[in-house]
Protein backbone atom coordinates (compact mmCIF):
# COMPACT_ATOMS: atom_id res chain seq x y z
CA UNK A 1 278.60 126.06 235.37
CA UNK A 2 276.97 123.13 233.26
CA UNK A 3 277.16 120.88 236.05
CA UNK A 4 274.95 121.95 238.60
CA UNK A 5 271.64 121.91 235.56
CA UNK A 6 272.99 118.87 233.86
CA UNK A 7 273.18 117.29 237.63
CA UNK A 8 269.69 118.84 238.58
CA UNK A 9 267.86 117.41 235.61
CA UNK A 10 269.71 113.52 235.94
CA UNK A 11 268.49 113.88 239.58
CA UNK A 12 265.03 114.95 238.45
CA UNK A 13 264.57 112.09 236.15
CA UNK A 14 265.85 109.60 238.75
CA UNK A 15 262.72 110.85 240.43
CA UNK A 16 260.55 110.67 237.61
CA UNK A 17 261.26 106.86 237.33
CA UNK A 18 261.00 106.49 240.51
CA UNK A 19 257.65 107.82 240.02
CA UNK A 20 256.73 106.16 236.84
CA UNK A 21 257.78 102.66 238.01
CA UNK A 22 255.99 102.62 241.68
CA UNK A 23 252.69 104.13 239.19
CA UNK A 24 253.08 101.37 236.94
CA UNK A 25 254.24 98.55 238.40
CA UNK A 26 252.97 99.24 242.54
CA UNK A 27 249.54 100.34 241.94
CA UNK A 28 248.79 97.95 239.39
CA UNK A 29 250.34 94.83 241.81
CA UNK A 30 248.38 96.43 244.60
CA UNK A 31 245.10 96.70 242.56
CA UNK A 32 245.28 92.86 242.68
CA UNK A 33 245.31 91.72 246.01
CA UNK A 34 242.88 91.88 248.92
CA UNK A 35 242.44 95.77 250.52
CA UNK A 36 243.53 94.70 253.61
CA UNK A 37 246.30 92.98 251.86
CA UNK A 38 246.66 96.25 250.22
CA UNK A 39 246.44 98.40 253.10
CA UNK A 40 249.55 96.37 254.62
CA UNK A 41 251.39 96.12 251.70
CA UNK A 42 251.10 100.26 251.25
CA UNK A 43 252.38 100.87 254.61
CA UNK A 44 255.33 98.74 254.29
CA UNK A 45 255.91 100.77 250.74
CA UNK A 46 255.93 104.01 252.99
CA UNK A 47 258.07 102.81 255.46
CA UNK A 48 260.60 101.55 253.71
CA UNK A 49 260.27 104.13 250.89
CA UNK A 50 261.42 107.09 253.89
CA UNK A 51 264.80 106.22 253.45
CA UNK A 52 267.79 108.86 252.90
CA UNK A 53 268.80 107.74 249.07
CA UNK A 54 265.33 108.39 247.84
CA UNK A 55 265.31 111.25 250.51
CA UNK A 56 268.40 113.19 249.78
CA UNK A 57 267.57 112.22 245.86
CA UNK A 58 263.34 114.21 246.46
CA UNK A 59 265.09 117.04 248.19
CA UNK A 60 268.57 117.49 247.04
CA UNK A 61 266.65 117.47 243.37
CA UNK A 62 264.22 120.53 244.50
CA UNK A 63 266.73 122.22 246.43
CA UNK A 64 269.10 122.46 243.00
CA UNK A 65 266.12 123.24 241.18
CA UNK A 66 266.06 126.04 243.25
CA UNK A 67 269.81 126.99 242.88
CA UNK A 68 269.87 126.63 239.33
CA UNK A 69 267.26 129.17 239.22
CA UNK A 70 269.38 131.51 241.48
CA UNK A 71 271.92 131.08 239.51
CA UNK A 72 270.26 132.25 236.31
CA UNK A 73 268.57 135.27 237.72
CA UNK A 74 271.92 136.34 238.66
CA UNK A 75 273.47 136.62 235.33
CA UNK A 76 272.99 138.59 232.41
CA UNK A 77 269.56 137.63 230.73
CA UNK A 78 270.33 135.96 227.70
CA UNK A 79 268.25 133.03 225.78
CA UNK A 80 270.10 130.18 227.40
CA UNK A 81 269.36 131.62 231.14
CA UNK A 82 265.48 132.28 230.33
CA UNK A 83 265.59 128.84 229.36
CA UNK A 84 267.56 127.89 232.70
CA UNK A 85 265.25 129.42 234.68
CA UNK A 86 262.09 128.16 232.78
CA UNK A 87 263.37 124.32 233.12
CA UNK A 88 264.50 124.89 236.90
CA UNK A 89 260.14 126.24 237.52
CA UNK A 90 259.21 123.15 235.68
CA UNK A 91 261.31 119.89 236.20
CA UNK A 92 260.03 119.51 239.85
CA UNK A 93 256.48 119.47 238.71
């Protein structure tokens, strides 16, 4: 059953690139050009960004944040599942 929180935090750090690179990179290029350049160039970012691999990547991450922690609250709590269930809280913030 290693798969599901090994597989839960790779998709959680997908996102946090994901993140990290449209903070770094975006923002700073859009911080350079005209505001109304800006404004255009955002809503192109948002439209295209609402696509299902980023999607299914947000929201399949969250939802097996969500079954990891399920799946330590139903075992036995030992050390390992208190950490489990402390990492499953935490990686989607």
């Amino acid at each position: 059953m290693q798969l599901l929180p090994t597989l839960t935090a790779l998709g959680c750090a997908l996102v946090a690139g994901v993140f990290a690179a449209f903070s770094g990179f975006v923002m700073a290029a859009l911080g350079r050009i005209t505001d109304d350049a800006g404004a255009a160039a955002t809503r192109s970012v948002n439209v295209t960004a609402v696509r299902p691999p980023l999607m299914v990547l947000l929201f399949g991450s969250a939802a097996a944040c969500v079954a990891v922690l399920c799946s330590a609250y139903r075992r036995t709590w030992t050390r390992w599942n208190h950490l489990r269930a402390a990492a499953a809280l935490l990686l989607p913030f």
